[in-house]
C-alpha atoms as a PDB file:
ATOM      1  CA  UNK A   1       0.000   0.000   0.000  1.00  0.00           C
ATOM      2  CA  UNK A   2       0.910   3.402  -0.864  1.00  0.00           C
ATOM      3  CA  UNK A   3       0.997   5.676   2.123  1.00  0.00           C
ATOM      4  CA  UNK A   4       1.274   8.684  -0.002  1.00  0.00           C
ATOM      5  CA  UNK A   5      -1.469   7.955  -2.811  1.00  0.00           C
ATOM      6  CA  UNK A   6      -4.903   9.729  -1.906  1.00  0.00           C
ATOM      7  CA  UNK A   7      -6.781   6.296  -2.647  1.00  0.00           C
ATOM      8  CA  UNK A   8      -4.187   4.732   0.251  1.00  0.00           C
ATOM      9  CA  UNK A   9      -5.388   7.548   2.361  1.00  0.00           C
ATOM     10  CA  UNK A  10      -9.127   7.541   2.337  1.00  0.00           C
ATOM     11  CA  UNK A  11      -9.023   3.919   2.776  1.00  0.00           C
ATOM     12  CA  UNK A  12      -6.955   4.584   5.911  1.00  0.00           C
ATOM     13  CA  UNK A  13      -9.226   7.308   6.861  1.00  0.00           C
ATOM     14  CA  UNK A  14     -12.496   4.916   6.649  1.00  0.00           C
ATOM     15  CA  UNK A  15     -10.631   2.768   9.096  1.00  0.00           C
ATOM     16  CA  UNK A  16     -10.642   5.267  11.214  1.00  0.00           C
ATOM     17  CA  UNK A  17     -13.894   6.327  11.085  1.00  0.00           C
ATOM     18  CA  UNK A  18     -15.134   2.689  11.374  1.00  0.00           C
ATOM     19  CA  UNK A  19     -13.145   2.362  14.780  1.00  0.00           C
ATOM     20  CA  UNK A  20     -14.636   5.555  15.882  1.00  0.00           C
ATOM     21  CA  UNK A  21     -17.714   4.109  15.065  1.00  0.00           C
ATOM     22  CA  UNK A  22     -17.068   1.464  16.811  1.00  0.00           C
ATOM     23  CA  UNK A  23     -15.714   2.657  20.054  1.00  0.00           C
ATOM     24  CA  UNK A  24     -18.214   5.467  20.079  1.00  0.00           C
ATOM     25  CA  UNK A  25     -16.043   8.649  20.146  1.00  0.00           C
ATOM     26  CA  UNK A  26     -13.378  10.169  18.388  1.00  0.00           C
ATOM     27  CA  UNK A  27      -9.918   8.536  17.347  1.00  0.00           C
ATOM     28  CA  UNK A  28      -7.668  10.745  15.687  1.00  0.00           C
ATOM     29  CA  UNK A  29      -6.685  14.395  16.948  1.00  0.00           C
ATOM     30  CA  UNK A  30      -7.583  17.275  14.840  1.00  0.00           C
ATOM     31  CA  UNK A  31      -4.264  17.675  13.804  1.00  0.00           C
ATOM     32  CA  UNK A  32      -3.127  14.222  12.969  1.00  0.00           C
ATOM     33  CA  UNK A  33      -6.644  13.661  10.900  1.00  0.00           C
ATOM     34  CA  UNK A  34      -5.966  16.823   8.894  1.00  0.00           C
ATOM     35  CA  UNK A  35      -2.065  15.546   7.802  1.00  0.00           C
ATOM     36  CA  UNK A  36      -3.551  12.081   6.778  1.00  0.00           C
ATOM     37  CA  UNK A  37      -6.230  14.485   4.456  1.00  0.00           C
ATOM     38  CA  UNK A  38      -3.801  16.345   3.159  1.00  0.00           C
ATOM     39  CA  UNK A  39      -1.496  14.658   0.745  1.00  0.00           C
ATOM     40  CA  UNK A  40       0.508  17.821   0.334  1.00  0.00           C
ATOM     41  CA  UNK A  41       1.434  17.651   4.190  1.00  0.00           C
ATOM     42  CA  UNK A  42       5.460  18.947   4.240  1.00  0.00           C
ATOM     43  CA  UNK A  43       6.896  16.735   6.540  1.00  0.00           C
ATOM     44  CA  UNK A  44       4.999  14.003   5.430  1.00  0.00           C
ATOM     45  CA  UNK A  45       3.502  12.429   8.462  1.00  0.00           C
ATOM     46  CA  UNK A  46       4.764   8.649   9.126  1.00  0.00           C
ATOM     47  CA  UNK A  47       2.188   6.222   8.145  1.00  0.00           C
ATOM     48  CA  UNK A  48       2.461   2.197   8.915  1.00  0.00           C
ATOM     49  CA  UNK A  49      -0.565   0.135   8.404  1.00  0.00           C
ATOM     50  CA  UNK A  50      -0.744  -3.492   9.429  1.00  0.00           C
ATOM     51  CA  UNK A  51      -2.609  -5.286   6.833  1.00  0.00           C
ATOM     52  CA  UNK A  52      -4.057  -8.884   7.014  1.00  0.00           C
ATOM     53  CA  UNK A  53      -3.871 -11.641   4.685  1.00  0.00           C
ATOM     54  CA  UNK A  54      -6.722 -10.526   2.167  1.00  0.00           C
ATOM     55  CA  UNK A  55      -5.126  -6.746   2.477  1.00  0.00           C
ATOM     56  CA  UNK A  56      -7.640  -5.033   4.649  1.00  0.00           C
ATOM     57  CA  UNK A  57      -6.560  -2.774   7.528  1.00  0.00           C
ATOM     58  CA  UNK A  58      -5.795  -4.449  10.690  1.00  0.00           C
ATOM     59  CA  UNK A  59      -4.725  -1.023  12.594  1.00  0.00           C
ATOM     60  CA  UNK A  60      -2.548   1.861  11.784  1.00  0.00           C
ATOM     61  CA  UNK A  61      -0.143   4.341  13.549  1.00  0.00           C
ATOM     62  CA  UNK A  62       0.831   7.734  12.398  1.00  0.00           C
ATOM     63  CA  UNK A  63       3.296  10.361  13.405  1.00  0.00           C
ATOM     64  CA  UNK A  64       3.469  14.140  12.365  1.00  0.00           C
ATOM     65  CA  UNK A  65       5.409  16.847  13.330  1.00  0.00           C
ATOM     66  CA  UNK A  66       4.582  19.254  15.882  1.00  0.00           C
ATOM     67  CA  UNK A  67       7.109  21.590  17.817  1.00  0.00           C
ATOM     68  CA  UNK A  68      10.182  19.803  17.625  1.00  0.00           C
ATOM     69  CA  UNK A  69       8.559  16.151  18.061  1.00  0.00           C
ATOM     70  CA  UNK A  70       6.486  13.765  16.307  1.00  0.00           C
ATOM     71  CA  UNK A  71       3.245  13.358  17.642  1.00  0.00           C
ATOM     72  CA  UNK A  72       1.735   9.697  17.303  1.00  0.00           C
ATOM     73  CA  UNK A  73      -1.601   8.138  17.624  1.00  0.00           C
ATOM     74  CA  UNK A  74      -2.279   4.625  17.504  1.00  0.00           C
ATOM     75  CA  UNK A  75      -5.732   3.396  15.825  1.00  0.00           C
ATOM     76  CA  UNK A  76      -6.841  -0.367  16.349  1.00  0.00           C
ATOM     77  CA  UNK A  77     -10.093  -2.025  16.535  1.00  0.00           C
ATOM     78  CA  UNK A  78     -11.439  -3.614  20.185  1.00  0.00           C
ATOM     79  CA  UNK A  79     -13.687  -3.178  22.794  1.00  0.00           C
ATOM     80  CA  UNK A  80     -13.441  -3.777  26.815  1.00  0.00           C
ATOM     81  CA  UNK A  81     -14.656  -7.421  26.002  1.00  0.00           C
ATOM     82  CA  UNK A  82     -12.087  -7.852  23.596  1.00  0.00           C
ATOM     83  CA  UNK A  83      -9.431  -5.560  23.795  1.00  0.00           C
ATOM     84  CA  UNK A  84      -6.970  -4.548  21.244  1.00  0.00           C
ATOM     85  CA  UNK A  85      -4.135  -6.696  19.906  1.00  0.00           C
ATOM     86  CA  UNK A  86      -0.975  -5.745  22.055  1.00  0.00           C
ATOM     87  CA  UNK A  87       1.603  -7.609  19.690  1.00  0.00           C
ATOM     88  CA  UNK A  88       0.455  -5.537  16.716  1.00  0.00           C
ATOM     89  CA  UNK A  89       0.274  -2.348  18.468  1.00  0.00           C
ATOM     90  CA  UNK A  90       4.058  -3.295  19.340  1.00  0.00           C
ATOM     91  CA  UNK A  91       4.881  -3.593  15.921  1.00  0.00           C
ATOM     92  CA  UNK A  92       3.014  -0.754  14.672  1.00  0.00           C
ATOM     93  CA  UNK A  93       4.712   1.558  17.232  1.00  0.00           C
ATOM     94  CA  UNK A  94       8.323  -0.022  16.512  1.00  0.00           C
ATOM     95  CA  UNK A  95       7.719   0.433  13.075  1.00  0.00           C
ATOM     96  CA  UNK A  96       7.405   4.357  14.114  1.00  0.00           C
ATOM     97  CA  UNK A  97       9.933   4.513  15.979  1.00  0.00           C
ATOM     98  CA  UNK A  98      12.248   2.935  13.579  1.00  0.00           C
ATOM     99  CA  UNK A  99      11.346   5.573  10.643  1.00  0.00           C
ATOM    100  CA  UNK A 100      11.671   8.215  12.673  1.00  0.00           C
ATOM    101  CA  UNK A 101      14.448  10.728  12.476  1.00  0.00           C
ATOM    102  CA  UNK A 102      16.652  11.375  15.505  1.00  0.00           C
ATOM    103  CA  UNK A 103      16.381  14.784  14.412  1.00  0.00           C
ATOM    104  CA  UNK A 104      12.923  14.797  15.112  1.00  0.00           C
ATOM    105  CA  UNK A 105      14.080  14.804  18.576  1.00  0.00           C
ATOM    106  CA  UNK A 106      11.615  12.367  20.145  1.00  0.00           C
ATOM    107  CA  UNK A 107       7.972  10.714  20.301  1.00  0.00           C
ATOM    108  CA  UNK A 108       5.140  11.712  22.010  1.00  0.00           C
ATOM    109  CA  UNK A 109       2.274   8.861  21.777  1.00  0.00           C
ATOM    110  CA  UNK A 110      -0.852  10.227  23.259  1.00  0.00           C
ATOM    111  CA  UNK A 111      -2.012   6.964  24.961  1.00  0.00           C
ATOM    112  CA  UNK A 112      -5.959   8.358  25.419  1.00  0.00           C
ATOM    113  CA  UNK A 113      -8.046   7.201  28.569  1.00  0.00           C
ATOM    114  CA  UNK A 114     -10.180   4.357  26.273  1.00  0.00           C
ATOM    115  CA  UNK A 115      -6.807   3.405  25.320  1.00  0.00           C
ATOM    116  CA  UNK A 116      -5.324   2.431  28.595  1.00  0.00           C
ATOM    117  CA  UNK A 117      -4.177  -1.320  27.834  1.00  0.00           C
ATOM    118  CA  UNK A 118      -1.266   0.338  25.840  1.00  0.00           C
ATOM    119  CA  UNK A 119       0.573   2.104  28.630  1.00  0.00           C
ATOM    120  CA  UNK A 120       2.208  -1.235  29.250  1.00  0.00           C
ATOM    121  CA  UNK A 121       3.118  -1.857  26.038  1.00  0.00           C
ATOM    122  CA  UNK A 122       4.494   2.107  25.967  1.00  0.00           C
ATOM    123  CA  UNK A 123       6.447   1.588  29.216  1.00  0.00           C
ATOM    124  CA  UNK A 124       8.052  -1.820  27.285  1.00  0.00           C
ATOM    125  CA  UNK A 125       9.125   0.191  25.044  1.00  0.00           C
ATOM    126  CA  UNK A 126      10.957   2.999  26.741  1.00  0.00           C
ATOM    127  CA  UNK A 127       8.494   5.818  27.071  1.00  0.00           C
ATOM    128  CA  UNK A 128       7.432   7.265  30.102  1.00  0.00           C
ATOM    129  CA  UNK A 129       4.842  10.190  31.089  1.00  0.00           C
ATOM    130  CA  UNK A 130       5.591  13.816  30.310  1.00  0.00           C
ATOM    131  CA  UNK A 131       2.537  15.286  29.919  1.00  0.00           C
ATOM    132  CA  UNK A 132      -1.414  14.557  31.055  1.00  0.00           C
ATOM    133  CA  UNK A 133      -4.210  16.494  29.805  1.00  0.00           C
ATOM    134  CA  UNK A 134      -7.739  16.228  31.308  1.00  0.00           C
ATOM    135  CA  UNK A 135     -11.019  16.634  29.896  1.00  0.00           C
ATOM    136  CA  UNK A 136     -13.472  18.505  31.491  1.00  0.00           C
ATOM    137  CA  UNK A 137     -17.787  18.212  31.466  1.00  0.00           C
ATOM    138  CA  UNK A 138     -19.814  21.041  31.646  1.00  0.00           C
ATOM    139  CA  UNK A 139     -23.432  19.995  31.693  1.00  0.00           C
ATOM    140  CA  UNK A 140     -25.970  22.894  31.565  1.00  0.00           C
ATOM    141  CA  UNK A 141     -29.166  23.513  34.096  1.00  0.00           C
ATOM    142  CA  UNK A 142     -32.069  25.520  33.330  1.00  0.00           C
ATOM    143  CA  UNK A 143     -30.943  28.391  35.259  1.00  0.00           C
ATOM    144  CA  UNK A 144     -27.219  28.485  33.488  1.00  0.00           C
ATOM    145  CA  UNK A 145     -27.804  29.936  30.599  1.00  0.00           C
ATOM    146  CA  UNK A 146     -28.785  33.528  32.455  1.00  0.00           C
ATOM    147  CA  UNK A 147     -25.767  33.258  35.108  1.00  0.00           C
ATOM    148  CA  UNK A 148     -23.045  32.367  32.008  1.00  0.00           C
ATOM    149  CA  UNK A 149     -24.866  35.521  29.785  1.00  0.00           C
ATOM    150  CA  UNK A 150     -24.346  37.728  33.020  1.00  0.00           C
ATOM    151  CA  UNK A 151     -20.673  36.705  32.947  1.00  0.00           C
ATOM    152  CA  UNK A 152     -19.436  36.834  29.422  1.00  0.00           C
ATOM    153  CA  UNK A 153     -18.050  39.570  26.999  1.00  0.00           C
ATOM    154  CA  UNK A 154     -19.301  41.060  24.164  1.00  0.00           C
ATOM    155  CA  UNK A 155     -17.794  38.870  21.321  1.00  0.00           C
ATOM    156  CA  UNK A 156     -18.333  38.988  17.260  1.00  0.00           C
ATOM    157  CA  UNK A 157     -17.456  36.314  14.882  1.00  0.00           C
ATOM    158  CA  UNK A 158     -14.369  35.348  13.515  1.00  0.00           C
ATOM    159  CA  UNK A 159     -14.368  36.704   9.329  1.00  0.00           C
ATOM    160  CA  UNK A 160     -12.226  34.447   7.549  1.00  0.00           C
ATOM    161  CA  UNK A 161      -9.356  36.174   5.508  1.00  0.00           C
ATOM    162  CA  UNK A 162      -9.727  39.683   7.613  1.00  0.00           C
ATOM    163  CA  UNK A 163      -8.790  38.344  11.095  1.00  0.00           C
ATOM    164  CA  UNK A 164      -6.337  35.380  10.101  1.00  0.00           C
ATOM    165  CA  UNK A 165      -3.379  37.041  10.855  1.00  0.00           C
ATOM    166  CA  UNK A 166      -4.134  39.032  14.001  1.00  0.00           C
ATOM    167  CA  UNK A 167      -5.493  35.919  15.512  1.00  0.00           C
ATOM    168  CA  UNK A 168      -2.368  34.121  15.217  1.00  0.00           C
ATOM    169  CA  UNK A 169      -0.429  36.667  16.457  1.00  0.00           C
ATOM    170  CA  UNK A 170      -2.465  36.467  19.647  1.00  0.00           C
ATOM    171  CA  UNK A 171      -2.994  32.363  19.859  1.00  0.00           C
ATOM    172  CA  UNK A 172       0.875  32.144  19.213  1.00  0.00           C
ATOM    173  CA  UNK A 173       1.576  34.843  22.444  1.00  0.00           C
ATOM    174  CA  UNK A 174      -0.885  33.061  24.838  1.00  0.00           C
ATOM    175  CA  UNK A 175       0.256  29.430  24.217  1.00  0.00           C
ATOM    176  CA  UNK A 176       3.879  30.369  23.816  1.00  0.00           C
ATOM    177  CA  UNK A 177       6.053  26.990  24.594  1.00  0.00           C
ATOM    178  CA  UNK A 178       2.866  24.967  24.769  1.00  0.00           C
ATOM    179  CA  UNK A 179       2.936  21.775  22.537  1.00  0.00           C
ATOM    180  CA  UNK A 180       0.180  21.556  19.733  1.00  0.00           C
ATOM    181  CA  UNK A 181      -0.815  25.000  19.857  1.00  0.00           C
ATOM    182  CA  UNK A 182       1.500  27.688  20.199  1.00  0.00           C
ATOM    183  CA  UNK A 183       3.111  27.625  16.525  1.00  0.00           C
ATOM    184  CA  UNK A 184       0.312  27.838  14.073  1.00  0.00           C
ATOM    185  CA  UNK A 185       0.861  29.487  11.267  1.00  0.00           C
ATOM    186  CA  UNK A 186      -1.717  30.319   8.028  1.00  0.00           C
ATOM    187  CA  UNK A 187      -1.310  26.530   6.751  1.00  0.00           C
ATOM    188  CA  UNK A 188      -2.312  25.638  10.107  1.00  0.00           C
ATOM    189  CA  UNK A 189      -5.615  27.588  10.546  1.00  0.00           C
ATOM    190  CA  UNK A 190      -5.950  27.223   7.272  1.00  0.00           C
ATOM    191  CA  UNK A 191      -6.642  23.369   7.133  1.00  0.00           C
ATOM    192  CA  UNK A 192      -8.834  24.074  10.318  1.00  0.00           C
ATOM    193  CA  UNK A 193     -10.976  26.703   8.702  1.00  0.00           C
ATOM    194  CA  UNK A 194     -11.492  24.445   5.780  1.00  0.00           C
ATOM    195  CA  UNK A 195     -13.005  21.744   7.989  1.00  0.00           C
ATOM    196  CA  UNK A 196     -16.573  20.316   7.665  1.00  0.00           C
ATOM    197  CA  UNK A 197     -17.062  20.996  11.161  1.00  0.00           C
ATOM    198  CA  UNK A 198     -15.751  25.055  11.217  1.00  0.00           C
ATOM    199  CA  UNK A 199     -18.360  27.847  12.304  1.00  0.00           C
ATOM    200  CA  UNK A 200     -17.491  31.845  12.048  1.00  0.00           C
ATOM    201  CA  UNK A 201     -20.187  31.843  14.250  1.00  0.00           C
ATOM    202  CA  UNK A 202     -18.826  29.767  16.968  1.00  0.00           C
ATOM    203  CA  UNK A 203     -15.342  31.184  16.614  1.00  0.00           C
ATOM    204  CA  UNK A 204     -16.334  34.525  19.239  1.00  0.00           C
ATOM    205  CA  UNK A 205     -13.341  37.461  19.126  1.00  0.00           C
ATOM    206  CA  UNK A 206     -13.622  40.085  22.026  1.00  0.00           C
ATOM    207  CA  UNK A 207     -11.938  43.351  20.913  1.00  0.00           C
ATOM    208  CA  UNK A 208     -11.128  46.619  22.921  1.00  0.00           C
ATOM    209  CA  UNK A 209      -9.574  49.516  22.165  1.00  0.00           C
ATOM    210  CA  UNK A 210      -6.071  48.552  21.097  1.00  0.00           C
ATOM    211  CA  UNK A 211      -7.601  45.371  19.034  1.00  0.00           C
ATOM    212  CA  UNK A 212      -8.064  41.264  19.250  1.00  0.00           C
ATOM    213  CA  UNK A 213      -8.186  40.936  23.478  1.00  0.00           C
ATOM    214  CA  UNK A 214      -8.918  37.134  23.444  1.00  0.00           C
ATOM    215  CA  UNK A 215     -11.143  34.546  21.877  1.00  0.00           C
ATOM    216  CA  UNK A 216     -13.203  31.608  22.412  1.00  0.00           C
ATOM    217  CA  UNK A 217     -13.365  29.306  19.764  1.00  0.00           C
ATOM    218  CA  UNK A 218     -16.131  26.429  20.295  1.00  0.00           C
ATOM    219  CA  UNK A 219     -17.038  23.344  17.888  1.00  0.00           C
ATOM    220  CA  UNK A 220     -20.080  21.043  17.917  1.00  0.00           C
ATOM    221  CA  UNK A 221     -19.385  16.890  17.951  1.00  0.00           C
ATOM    222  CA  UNK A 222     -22.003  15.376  16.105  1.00  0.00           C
ATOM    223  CA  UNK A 223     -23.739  12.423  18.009  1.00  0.00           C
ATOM    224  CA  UNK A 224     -21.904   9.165  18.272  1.00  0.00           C
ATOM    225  CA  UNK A 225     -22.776   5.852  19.256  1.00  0.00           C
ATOM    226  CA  UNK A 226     -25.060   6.120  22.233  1.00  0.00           C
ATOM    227  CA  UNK A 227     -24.311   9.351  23.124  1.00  0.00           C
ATOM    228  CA  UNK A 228     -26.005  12.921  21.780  1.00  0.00           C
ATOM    229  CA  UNK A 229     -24.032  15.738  20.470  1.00  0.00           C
ATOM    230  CA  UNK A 230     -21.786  17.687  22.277  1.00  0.00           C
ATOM    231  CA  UNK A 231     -20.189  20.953  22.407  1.00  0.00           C
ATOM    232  CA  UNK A 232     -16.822  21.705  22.670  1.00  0.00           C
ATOM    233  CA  UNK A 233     -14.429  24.924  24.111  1.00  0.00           C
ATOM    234  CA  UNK A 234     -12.182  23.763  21.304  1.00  0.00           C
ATOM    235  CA  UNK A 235      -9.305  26.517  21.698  1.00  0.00           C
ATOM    236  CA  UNK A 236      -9.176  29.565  24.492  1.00  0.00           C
ATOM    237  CA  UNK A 237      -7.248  32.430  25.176  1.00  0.00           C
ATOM    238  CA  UNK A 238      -6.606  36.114  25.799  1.00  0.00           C
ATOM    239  CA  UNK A 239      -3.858  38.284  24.805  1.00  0.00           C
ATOM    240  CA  UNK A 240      -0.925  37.767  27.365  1.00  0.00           C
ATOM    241  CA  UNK A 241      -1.013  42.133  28.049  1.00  0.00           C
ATOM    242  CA  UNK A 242      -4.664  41.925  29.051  1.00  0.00           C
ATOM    243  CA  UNK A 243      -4.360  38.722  31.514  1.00  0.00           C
ATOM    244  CA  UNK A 244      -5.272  39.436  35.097  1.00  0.00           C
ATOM    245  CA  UNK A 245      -8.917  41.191  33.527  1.00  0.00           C
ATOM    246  CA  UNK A 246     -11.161  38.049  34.132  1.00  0.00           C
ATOM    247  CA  UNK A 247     -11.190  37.735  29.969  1.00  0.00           C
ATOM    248  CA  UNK A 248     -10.449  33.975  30.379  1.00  0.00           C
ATOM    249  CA  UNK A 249     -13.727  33.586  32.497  1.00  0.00           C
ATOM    250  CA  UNK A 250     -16.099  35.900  30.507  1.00  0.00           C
ATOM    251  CA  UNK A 251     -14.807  34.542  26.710  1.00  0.00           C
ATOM    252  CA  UNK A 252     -15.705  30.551  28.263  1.00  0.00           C
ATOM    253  CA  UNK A 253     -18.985  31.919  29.315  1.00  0.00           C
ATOM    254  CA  UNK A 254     -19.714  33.312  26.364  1.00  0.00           C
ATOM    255  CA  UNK A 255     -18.418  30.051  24.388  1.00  0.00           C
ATOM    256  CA  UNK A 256     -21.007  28.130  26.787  1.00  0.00           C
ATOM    257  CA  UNK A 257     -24.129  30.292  26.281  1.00  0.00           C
ATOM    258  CA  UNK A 258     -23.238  30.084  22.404  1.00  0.00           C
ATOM    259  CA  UNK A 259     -23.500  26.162  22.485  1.00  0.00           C
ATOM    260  CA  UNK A 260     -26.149  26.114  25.015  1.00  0.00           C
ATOM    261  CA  UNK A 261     -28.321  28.653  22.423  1.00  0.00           C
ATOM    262  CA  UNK A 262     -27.655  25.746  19.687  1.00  0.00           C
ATOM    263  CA  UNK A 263     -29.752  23.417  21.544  1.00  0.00           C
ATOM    264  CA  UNK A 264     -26.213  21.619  24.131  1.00  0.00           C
ATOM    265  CA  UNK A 265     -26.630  20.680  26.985  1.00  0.00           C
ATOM    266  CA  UNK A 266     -23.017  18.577  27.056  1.00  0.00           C
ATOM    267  CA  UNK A 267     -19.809  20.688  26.881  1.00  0.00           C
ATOM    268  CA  UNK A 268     -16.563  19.698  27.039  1.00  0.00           C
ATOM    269  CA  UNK A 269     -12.923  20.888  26.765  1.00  0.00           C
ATOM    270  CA  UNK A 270      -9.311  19.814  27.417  1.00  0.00           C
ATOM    271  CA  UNK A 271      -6.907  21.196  30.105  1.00  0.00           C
ATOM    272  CA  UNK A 272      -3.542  20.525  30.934  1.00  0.00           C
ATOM    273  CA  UNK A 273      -3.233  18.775  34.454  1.00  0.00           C
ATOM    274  CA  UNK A 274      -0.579  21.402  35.447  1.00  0.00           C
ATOM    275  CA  UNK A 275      -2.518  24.552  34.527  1.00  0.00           C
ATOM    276  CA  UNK A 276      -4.177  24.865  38.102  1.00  0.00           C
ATOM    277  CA  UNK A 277      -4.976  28.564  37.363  1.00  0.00           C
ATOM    278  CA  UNK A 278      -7.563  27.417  34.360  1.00  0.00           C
ATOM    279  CA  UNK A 279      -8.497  24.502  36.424  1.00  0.00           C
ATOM    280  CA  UNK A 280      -9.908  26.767  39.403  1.00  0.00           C
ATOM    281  CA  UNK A 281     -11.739  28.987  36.681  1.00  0.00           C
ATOM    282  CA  UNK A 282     -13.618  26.308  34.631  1.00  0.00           C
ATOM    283  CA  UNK A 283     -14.258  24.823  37.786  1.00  0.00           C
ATOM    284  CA  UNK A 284     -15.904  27.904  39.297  1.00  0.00           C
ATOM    285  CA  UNK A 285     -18.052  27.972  36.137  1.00  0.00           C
ATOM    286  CA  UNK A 286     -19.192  24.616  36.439  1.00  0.00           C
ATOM    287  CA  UNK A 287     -16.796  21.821  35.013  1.00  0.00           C
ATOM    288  CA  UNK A 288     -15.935  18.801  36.399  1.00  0.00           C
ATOM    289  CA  UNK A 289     -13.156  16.013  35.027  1.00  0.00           C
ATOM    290  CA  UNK A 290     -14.484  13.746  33.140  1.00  0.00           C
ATOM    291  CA  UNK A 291     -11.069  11.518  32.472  1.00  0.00           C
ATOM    292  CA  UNK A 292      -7.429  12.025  31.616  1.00  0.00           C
ATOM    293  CA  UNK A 293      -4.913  11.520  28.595  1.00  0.00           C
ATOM    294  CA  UNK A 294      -1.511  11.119  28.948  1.00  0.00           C
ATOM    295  CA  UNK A 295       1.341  11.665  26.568  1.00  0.00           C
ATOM    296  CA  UNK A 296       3.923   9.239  26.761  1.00  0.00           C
ATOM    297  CA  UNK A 297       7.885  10.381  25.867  1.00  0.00           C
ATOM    298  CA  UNK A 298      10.362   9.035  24.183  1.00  0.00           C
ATOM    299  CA  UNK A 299      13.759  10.640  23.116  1.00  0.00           C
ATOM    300  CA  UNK A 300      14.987   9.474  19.772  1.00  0.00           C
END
């Protein structure tokens, strides 16, 4: 199989999708799902792709570049009943490890909370934990909607091809030295913007005087499996000169009243376990964790 040819691709992609399907949930990142789309991707992401004896998809691990790493994700069918195949997730991940470039400087598999029968197999293999990211649940009441509209910020909608450029300048500030996010550049939004899932609407900027103070960019998960759709505080921050102002606060509560006005009663968003200063805030608004990722290390 071709890794690079588009045809290669989309059936990997409808692997994907049938695990998700499957599992009930999401598999791939954002990022990693929008390299495997694009066949134009510069570094090419790492593809390997067990096959069986009739040449269908068994599983598949991919790795792409992302500030000075290369990020992996491991996709293989199974359930609690009957969990994945360790000795081909072995193989798939040594298989990664063995294209990679030492200049890449080193792996980070995201080993997600469904996925927890791998961190034995990562630990066999050398990694250990650097990083673990939480999700959070935000479930709305019938008085919420007025107490989250009496704490947000006037906000307009993101206009695609005006604000571009000032918006990066301000993402790239706030998450300066963070992992996935703090180096976007045009390609980057670009591939986001592009997405079947994007909204202007649900991408809120707050200005003031002196321009773009912060933003709250939110996304909607279609239903899957048993469970309805579901909102998402998909990116957050404000401009690291205006921090202090209680912008983080009002920008999340006007993200939730946005969703909640689309008919969501289920919000979500991720949150770095260290980060106890946007812990206490989302927590004061109403989240609670809902389970943890962890991303697993290892230097090339």
């Amino acid at each position: 199989m071709d890794h690079r040819h588009p045809d290669a691709r989309r059936r990997v992609i409808s692997f994907c999708d049938g695990v998700a399907e499957m599992h009930g949930h999401g598999i791939l990142s954002d990022h990693l799902r929008l390299e495997l789309e694009d066949p134009s991707t510069d570094p090419v992401p790492i593809l390997v792709v067990g096959l069986d004896e009739h040449d269908g998809i068994r599983g598949m691990a991919q790795a792409s570049v992302a500030n000075g790493a290369r990020v992996v994700e491991l996709v293989l069918p199974g359930t609690h009943e009957s969990p994945p195949d360790a000795s081909l997730a072995e193989s798939l991940i040594r298989a990664v490890i063995g294209a990679a470039d030492p200049s890449d400087g080193e792996l980070i598999w995201w080993i997600r909370s469904h996925d927890h029968w791998y961190a034995e197999v990562a630990q066999s293999l050398g990694f250990d934990e650097r990083r673990r990211l939480l999700q959070l649940r935000f479930t709305a009441g019938v008085d919420d909607r007025d107490r989250l509209a009496g704490l947000s910020v006037v906000t307009r909608a993101f206009r695609v091809g005006h604000d571009d450029r000032e918006w990066l300048a301000v993402n790239n500030a706030a998450f300066a030295g963070h992992g996935e996010q703090g180096s976007w550049d045009e390609s980057t939004l670009a591939r986001r913007l592009a997405s079947e899932w994007f909204d202007p609407e649900g991408f809120l900027l707050h200005e003031d005087d002196d321009g773009l103070a912060g933003f709250c960019w939110t996304k909607v998960h279609p239903p899957t499996g048993h469970d309805g759709a579901l909102g998402e505080i998909y990116v957050i921050a404000v401009e690291p000169g205006r921090a202090g102002r209680g912008l983080g606060t009002a920008l999340t509560a006007s993200g939730l009243v946005h969703l909640i006005d689309l008919g969501l009663r289920e919000v979500m968003l991720f949150v770095d376990e260290s980060n106890t200063a946007a812990r206490a805030m989302y927590r004061s608004l109403g989240f609670t964790e809902h389970h943890s990722d962890s991303a697993m290390g290892l230097a090339l």
